[in-house]
Protein backbone atom coordinates (compact mmCIF):
# COMPACT_ATOMS: atom_id res chain seq x y z
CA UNK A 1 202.55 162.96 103.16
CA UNK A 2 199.69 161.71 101.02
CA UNK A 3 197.14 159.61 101.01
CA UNK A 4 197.27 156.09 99.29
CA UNK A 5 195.96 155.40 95.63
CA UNK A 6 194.03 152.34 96.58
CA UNK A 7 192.87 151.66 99.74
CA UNK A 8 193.33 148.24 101.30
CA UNK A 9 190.83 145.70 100.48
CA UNK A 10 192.02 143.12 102.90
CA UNK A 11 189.55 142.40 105.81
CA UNK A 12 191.25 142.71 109.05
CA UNK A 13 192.29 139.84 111.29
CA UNK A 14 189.31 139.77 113.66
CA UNK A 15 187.08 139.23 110.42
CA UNK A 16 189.08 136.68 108.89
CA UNK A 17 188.99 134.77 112.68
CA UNK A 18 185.38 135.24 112.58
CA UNK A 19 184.76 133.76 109.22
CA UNK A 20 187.01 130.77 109.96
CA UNK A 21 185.52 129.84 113.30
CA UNK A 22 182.27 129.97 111.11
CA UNK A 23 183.19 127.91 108.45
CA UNK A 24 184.71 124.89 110.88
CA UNK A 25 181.32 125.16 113.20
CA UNK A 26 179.25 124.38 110.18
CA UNK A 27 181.46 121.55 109.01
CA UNK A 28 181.60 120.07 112.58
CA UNK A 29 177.76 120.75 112.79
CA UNK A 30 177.29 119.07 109.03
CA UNK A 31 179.35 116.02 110.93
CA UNK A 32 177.11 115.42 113.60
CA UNK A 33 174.02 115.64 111.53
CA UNK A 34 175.78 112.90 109.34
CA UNK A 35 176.57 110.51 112.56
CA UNK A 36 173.05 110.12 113.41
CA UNK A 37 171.42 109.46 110.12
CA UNK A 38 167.16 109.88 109.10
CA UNK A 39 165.08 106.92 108.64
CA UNK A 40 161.85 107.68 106.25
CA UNK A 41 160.10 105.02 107.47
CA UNK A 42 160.50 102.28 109.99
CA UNK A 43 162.35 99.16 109.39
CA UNK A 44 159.65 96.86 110.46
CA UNK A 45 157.19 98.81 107.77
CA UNK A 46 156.10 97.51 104.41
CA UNK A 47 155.26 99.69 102.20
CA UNK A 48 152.49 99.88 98.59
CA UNK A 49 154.07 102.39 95.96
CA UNK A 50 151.83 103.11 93.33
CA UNK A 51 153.50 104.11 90.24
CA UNK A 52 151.23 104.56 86.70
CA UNK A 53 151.33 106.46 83.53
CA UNK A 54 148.28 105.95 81.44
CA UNK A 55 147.24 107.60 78.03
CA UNK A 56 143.95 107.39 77.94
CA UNK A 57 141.14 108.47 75.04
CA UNK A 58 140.66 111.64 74.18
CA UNK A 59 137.14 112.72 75.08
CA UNK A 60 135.87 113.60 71.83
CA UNK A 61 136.14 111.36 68.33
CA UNK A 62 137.68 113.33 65.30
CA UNK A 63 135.10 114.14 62.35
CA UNK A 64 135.67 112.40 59.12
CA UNK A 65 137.72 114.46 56.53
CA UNK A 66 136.01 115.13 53.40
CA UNK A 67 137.91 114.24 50.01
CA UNK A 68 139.04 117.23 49.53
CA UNK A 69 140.91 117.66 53.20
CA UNK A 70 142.41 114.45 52.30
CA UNK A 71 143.95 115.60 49.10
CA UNK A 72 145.64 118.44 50.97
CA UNK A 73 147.51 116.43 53.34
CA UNK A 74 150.48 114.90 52.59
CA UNK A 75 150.65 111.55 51.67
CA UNK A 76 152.22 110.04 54.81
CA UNK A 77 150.06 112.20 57.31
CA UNK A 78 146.94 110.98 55.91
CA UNK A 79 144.63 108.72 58.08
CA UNK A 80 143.80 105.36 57.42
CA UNK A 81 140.18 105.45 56.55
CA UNK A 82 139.77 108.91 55.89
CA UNK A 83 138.50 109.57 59.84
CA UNK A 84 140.12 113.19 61.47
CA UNK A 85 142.69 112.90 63.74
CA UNK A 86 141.52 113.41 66.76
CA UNK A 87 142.97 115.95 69.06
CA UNK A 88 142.03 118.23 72.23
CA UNK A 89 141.71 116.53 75.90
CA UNK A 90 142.41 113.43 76.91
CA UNK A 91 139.83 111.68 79.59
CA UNK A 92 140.31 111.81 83.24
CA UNK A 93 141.66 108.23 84.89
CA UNK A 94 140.56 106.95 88.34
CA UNK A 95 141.77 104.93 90.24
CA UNK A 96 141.14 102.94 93.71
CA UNK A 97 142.71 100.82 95.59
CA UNK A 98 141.67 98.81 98.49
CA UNK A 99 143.78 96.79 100.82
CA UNK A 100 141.75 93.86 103.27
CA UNK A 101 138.05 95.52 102.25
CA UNK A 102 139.42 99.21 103.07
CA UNK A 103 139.80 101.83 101.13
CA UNK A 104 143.03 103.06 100.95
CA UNK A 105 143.37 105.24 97.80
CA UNK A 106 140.58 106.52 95.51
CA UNK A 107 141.52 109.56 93.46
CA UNK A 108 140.75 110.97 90.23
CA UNK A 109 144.09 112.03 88.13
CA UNK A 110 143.94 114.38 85.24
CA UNK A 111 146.12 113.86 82.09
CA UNK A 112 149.74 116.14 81.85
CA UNK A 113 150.40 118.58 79.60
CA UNK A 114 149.65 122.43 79.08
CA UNK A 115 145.95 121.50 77.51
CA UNK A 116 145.24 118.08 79.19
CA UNK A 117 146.89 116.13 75.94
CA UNK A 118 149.50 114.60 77.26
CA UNK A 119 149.86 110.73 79.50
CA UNK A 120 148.24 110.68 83.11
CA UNK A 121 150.81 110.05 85.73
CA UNK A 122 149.97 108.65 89.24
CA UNK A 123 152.82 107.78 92.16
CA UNK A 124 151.71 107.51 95.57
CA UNK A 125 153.26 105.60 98.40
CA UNK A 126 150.95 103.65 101.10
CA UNK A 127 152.46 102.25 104.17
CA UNK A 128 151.71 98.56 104.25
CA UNK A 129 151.79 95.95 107.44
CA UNK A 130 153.47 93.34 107.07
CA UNK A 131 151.99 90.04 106.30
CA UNK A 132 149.27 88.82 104.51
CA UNK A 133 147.35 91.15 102.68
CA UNK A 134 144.48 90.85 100.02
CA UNK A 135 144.83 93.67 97.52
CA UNK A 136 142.19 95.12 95.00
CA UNK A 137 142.78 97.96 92.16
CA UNK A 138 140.73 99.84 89.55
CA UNK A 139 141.76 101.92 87.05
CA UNK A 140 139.27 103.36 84.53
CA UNK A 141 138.11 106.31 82.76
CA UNK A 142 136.60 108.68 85.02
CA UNK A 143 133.16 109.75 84.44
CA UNK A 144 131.24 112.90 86.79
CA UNK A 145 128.66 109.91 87.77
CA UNK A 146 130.76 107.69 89.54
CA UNK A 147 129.13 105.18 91.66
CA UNK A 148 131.04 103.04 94.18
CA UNK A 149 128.96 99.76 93.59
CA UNK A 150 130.66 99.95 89.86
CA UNK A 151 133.65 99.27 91.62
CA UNK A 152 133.07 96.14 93.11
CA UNK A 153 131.82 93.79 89.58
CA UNK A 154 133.81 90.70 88.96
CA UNK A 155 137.03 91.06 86.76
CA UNK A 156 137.74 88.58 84.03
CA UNK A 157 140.85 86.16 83.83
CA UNK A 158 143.11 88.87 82.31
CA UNK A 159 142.09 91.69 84.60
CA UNK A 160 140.98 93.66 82.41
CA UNK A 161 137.18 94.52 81.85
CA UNK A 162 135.49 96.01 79.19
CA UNK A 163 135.91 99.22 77.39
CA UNK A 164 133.96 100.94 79.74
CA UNK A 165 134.95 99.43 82.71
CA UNK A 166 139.05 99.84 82.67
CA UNK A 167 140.96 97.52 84.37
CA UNK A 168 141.13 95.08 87.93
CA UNK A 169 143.04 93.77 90.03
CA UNK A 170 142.41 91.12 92.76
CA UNK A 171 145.23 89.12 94.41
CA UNK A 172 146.68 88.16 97.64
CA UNK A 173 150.25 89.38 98.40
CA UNK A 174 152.28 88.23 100.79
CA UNK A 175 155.22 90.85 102.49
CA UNK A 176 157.23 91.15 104.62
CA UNK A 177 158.67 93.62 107.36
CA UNK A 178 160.84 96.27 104.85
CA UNK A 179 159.73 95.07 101.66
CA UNK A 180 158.28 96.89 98.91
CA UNK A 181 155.08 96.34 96.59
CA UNK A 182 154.62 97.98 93.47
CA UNK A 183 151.45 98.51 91.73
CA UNK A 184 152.21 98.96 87.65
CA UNK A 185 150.21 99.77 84.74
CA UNK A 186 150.57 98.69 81.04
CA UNK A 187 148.30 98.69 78.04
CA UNK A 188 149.57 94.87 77.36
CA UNK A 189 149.05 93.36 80.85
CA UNK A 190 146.54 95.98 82.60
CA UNK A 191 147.69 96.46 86.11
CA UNK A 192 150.10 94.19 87.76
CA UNK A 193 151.87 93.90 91.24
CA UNK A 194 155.49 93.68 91.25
């Protein structure tokens, strides 16, 4: 007699037993998990979610293009003026937040992109308690000499200072247990509380 051609590729019945009482523990198991579902935060909780994207100046003005550099640019991609385009890193933002007098957030954020060119993004969440709450924000250019008097000046009507000083916010919010607060920014408006 001789041997087989191809041997059997079939795994034998203990295996297959095996592999089946695996796959229906790890269903039940998923089950069970599912029954008794996670809660992120308390339902009594309020909670602050700060959610920005900024493009702020670049840190250096373009030079002015001579005559000649202006003849050698296209038509459309010449700028108004005859001033350089400016280009190369964008400024850092900062930005604080205080909730009743406290400090709560104060970070700086630098700007996206592979060589600092691109919008600043910020998105943190802060756990709130519910009620009444006074809430202050500042977002601004940030410079290596902060000082944390410059944060408390009086904002104008709009909320927004000037050039130099970025923008405020000052209001009294009012939430309640599972509610969410979000703090927005937006060239038009400055920031606002939604």
């Amino acid at each position: 007699m001789t041997a087989p051609m191809l041997e059997e590729r079939r795994p034998a019945a203990g295996r297959r037993l095996a592999f089946l009482v695996l796959l229906l523990g790890a269903a039940w198991g998923l089950g069970a998990f599912a029954a008794w579902p996670w809660e992120a935060t308390p339902p009594d909780a309020a909670l602050l979610k700060v959610a920005i994207k900024r493009v702020a100046p670049l840190e250096r003005a373009g030079r002015r293009l001579s005559p000649e550099e202006l003849e050698k640019l296209p038509r459309h991609m010449r700028p108004v003026g005859g001033a350089g385009v400016p280009s190369g890193r964008r400024r850092e933002s900062r930005l604080a937040v205080w909730v009743d007098g406290q400090v709560v957030l104060d970070r700086r954020y630098r700007p996206g992109g592979w060589r600092g060119d691109g919008p600043t993004f910020a998105y943190v969440e802060l756990p709130l308690a519910p009620g009444r709450h006074r809430l202050e924000a500042i977002l601004r250019d940030a410079r290596d000499h902060d000082e944390r008097d410059g944060h408390r000046r009086e904002s104008d009507a709009h909320g927004r200072g000037d050039a130099g000083e970025g923008w405020r916010l000052r209001r009294d919010v009012d939430v309640g247990p599972g509610r969410v607060l979000r703090l927005e920014f937006s060239d038009e408006a400055g920031l606002l509380v939604r």
